[in-house]
C-alpha atoms as a PDB file:
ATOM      1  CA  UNK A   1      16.336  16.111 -17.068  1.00  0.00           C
ATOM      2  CA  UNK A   2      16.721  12.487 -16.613  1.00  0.00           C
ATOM      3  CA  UNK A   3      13.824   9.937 -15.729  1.00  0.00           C
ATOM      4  CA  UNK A   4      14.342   9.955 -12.085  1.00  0.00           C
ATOM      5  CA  UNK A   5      14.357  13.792 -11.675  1.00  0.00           C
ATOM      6  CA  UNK A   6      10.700  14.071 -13.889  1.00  0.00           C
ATOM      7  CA  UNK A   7       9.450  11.317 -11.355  1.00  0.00           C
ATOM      8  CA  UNK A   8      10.735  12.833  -8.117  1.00  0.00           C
ATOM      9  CA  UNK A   9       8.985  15.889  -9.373  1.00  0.00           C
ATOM     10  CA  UNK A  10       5.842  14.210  -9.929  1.00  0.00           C
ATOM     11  CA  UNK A  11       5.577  12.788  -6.643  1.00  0.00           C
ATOM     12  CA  UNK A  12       6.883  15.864  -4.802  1.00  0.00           C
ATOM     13  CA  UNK A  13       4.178  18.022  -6.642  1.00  0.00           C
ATOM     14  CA  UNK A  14       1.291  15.646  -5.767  1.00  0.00           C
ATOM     15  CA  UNK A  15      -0.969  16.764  -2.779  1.00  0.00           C
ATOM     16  CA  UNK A  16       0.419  16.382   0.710  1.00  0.00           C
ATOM     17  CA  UNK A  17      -3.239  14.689   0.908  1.00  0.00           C
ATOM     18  CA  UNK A  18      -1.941  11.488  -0.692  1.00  0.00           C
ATOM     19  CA  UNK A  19       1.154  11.611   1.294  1.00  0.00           C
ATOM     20  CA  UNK A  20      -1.089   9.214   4.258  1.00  0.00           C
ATOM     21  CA  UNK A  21      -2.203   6.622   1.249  1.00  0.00           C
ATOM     22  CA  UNK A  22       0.542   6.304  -0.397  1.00  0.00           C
ATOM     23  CA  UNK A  23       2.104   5.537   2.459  1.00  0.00           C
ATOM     24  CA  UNK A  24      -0.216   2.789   4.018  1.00  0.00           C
ATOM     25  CA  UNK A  25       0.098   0.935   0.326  1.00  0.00           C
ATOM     26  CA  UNK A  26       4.048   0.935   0.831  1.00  0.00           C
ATOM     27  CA  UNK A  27       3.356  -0.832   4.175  1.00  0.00           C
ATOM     28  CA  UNK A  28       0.629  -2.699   3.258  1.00  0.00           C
ATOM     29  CA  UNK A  29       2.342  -4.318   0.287  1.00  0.00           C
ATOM     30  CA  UNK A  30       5.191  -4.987   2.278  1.00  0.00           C
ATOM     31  CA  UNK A  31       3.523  -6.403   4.749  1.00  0.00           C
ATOM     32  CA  UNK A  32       1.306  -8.659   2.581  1.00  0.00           C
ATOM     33  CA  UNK A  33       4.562  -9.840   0.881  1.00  0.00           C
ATOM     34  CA  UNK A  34       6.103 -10.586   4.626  1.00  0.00           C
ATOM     35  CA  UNK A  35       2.916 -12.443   5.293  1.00  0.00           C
ATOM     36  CA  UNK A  36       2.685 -14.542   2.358  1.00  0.00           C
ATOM     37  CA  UNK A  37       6.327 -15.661   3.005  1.00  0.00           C
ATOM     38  CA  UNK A  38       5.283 -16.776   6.197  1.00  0.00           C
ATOM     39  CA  UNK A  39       2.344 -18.029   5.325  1.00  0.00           C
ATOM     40  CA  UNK A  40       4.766 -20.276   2.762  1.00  0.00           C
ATOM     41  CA  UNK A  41       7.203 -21.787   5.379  1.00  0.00           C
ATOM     42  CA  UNK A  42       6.858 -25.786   6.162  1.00  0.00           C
ATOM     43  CA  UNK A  43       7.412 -26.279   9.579  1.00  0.00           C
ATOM     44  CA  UNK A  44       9.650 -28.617  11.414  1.00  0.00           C
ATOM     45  CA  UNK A  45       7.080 -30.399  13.399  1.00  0.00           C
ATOM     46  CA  UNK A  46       4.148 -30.629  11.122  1.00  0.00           C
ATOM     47  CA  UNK A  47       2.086 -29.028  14.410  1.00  0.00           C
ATOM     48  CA  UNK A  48       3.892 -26.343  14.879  1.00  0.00           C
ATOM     49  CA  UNK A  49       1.034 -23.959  12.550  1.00  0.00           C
ATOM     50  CA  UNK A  50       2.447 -20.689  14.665  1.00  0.00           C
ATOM     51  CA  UNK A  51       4.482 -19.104  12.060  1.00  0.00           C
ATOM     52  CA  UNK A  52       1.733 -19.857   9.293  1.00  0.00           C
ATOM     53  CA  UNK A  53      -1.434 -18.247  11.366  1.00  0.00           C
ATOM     54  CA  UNK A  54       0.877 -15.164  12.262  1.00  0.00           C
ATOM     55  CA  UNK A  55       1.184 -14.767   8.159  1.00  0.00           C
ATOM     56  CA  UNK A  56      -2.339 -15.595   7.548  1.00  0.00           C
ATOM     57  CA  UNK A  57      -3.295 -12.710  10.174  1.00  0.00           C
ATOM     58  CA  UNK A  58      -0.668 -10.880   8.572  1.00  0.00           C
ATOM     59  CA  UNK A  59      -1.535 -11.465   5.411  1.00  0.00           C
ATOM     60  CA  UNK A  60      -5.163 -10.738   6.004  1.00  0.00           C
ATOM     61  CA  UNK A  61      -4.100  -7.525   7.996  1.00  0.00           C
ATOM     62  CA  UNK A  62      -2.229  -6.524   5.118  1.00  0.00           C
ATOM     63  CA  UNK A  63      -5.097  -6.544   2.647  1.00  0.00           C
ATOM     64  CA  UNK A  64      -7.355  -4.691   4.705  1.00  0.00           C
ATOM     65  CA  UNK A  65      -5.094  -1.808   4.554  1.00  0.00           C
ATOM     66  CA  UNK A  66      -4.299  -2.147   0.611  1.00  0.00           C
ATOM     67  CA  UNK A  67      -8.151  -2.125   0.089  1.00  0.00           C
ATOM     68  CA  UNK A  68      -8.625   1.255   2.448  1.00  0.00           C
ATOM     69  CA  UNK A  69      -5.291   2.548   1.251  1.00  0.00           C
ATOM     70  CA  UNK A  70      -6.617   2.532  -2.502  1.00  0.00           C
ATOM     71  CA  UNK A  71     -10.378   3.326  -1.695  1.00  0.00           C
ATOM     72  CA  UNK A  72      -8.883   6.765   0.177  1.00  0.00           C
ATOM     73  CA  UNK A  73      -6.380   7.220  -2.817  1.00  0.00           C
ATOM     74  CA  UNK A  74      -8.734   6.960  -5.384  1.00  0.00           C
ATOM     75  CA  UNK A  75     -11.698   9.468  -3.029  1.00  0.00           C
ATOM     76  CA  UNK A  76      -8.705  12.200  -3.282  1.00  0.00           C
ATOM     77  CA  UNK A  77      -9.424  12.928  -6.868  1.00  0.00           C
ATOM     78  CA  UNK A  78      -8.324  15.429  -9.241  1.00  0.00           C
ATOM     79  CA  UNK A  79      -6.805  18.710  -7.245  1.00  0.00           C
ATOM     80  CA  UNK A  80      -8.738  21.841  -7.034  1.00  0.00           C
ATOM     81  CA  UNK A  81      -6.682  23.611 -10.012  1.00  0.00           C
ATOM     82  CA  UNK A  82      -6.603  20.856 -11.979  1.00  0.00           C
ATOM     83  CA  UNK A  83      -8.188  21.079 -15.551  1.00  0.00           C
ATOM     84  CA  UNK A  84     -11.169  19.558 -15.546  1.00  0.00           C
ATOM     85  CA  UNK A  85     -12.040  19.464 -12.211  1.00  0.00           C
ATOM     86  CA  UNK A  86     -15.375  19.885 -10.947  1.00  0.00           C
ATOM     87  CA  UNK A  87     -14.429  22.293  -8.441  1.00  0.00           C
ATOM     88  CA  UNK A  88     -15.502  25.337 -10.494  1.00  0.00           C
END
């Protein structure tokens, strides 16, 4: 079993819980990556600031949903038959 088939299996076997999270990171890190390459452009008219506020927003936007993205991710916990879980 190579590499990729033991890490397909991992994330197919995860809960369909952290299917939403996982999901909102991929976004929100490409989005934040989008935004900060904006956010890097020089203008041609020094002001012309349009394409650096829409990656600032972006940006900002982007981090918002990287923060909730890992705060629900990390609220999921262990699953219910998991070994040391709590859950009885």
């Amino acid at each position: 079993m190579s590499l990729g088939d033991k890490i397909g299996t991992l994330v197919q076997s995860e809960s369909e819980r952290a299917a939403g999270p996982r999901r909102a990171l991929l976004v929100g890190s490409t989005a934040l990556l989008v935004g900060l390459g904006l956010v890097g452009l020089r203008p041609s008219d020094p002001n012309d600031t349009s394409v650096i506020d829409i990656g600032s927003v972006l940006t900002l936007l982007a981090l918002f949903l990287i923060i909730g993205a890992i705060h629900t991710y990390g609220r999921l916990g262990p699953d219910e038959g998991e070994k040391g879980s709590r859950g009885g």
